[in-house]
C-alpha atoms as a PDB file:
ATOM      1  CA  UNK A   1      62.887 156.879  33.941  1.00  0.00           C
ATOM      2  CA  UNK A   2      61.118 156.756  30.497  1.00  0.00           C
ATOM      3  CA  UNK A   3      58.845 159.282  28.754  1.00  0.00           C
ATOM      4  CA  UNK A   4      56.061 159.078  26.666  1.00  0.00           C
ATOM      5  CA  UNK A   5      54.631 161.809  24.469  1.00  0.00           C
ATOM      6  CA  UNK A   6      51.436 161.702  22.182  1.00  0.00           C
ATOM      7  CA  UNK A   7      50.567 164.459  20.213  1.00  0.00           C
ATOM      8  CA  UNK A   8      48.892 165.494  16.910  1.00  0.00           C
ATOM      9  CA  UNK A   9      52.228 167.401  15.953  1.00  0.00           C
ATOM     10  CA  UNK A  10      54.789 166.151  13.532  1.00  0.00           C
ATOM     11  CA  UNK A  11      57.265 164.060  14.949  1.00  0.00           C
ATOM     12  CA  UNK A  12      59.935 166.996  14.436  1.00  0.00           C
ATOM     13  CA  UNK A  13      58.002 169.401  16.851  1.00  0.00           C
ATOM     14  CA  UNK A  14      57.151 167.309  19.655  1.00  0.00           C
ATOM     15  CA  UNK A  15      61.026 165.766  20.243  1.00  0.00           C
ATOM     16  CA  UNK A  16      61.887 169.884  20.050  1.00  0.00           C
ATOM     17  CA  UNK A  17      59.607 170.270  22.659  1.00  0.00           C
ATOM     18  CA  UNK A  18      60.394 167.725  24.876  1.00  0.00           C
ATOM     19  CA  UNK A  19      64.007 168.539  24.565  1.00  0.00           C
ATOM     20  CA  UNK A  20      62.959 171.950  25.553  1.00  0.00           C
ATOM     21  CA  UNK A  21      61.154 170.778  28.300  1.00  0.00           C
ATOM     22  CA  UNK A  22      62.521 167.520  29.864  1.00  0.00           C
ATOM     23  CA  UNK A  23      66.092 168.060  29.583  1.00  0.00           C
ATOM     24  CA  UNK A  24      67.058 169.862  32.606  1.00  0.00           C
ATOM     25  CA  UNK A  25      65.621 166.516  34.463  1.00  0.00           C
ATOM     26  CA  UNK A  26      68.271 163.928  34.825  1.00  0.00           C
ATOM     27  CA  UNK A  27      67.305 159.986  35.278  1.00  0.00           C
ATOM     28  CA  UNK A  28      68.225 157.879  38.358  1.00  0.00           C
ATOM     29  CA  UNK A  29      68.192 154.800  36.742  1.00  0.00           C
ATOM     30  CA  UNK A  30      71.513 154.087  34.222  1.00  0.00           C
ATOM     31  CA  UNK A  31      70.940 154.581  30.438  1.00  0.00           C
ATOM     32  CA  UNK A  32      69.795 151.035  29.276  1.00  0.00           C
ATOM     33  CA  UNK A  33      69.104 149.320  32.633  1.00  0.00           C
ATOM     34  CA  UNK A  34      65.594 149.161  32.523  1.00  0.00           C
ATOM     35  CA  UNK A  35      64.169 145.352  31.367  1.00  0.00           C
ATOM     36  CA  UNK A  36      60.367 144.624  30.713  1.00  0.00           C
ATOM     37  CA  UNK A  37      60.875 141.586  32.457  1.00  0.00           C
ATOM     38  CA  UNK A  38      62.003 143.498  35.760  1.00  0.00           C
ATOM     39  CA  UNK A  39      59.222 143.184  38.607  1.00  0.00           C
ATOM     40  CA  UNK A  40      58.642 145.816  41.261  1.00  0.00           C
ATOM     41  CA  UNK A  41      57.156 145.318  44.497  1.00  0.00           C
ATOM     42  CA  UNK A  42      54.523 147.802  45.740  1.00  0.00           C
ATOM     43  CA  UNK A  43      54.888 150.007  48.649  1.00  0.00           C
ATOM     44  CA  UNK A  44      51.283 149.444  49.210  1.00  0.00           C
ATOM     45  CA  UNK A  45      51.158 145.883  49.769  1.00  0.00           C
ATOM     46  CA  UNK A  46      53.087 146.572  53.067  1.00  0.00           C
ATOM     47  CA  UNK A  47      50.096 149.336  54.172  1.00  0.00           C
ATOM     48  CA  UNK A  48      47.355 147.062  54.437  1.00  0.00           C
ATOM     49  CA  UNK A  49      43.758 147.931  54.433  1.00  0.00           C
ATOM     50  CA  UNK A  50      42.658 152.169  54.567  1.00  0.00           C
ATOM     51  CA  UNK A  51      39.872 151.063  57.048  1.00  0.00           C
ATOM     52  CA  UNK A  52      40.585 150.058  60.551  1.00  0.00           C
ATOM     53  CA  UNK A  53      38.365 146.805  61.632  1.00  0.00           C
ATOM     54  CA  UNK A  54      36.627 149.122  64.073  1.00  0.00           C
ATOM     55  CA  UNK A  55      35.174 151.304  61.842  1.00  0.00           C
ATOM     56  CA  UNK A  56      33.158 148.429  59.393  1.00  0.00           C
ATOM     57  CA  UNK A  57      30.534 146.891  60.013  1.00  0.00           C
ATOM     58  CA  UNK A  58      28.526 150.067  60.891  1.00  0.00           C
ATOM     59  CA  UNK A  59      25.569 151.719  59.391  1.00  0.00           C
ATOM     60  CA  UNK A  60      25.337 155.536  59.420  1.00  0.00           C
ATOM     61  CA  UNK A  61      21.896 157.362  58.975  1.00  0.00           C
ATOM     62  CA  UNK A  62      22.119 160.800  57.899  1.00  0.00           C
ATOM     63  CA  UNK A  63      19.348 163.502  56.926  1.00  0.00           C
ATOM     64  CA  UNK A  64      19.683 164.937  53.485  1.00  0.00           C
ATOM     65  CA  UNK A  65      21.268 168.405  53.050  1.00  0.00           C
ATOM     66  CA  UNK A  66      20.064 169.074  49.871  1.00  0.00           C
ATOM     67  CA  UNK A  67      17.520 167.189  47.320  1.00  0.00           C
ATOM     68  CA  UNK A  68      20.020 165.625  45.416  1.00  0.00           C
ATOM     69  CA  UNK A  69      19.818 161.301  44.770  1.00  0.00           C
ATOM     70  CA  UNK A  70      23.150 160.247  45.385  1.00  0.00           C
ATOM     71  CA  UNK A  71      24.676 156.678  46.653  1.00  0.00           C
ATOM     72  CA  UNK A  72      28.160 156.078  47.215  1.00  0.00           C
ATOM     73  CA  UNK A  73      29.583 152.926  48.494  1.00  0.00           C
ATOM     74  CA  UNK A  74      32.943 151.933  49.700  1.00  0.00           C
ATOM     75  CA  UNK A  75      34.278 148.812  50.741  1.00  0.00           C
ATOM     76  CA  UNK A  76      37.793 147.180  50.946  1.00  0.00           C
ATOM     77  CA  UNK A  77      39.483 144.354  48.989  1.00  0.00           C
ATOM     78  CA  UNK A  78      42.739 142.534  49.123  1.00  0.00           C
ATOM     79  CA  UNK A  79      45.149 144.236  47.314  1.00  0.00           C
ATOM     80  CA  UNK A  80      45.129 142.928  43.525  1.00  0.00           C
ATOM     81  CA  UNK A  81      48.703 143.792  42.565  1.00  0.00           C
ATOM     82  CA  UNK A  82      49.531 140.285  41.603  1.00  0.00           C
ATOM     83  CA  UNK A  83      46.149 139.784  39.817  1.00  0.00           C
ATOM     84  CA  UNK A  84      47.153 143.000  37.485  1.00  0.00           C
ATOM     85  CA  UNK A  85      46.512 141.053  33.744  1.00  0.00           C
ATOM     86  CA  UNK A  86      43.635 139.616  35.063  1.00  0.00           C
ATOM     87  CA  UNK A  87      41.961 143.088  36.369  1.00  0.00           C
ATOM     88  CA  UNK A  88      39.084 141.270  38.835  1.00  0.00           C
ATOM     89  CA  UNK A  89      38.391 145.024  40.270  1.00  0.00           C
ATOM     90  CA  UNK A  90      37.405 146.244  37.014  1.00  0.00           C
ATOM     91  CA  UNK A  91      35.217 143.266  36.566  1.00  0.00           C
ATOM     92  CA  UNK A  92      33.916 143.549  39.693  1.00  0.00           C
ATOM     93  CA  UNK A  93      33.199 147.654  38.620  1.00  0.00           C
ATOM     94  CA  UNK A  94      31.430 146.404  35.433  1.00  0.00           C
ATOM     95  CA  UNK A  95      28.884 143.965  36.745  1.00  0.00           C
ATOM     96  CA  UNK A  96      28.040 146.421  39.789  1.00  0.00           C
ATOM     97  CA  UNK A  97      28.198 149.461  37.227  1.00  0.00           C
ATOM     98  CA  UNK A  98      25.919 147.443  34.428  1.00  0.00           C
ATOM     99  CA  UNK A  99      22.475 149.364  34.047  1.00  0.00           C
ATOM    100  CA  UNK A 100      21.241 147.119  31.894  1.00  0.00           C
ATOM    101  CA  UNK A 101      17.689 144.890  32.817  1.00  0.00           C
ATOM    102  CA  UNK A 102      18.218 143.077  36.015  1.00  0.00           C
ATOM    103  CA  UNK A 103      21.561 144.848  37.346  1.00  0.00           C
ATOM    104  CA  UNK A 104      22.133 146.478  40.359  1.00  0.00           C
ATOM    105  CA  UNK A 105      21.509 149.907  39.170  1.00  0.00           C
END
């Protein structure tokens, strides 16, 4: 388990604090035995897809409840775990989120 702590405090202060905080929390993992070269598999590659296959492919019509111009769109993507560095969902987010001339928006 590892910790992280940014703050605008001297140095002094915040290691005080966390010591004051943190140190009643004990670590599963033994001192030293964490690598940045270790890999972890996701729990949620096993999961699959939130949407069933039954319930795509369907268009909904509502009536308005209030005057209020509002679109929100959902769809589903193979999970991207292994494409982490390369980040194609946030790519995908910035071309679709773009408000520039000619996007989307």
């Amino acid at each position: 388990m590892r910790l992280v702590v940014m703050g605008g405090y001297p140095l002094d202060y915040l290691q005080k604090q966390v010591i004051k905080c943190f140190s009643d929390i004990r670590s599963k993992d033994a001192l030293g035995s964490y690598s940045w070269d270790q890999t972890n598999e996701s729990p949620m590659k096993s999961y699959g897809f939130p949407m069933a296959k039954s319930s795509l492919h369907r268009i909904f019509y509502m009536a308005p409840v209030r005057d209020k111009h509002a679109l929100a769109i959902t769809w589903q993507i193979p999970p991207q775990i292994d494409n982490w560095k390369a980040k194609p969902c946030d790519y995908l987010a910035h071309l679709i989120g773009h408000e520039g001339k000619g996007s989307l928006l």
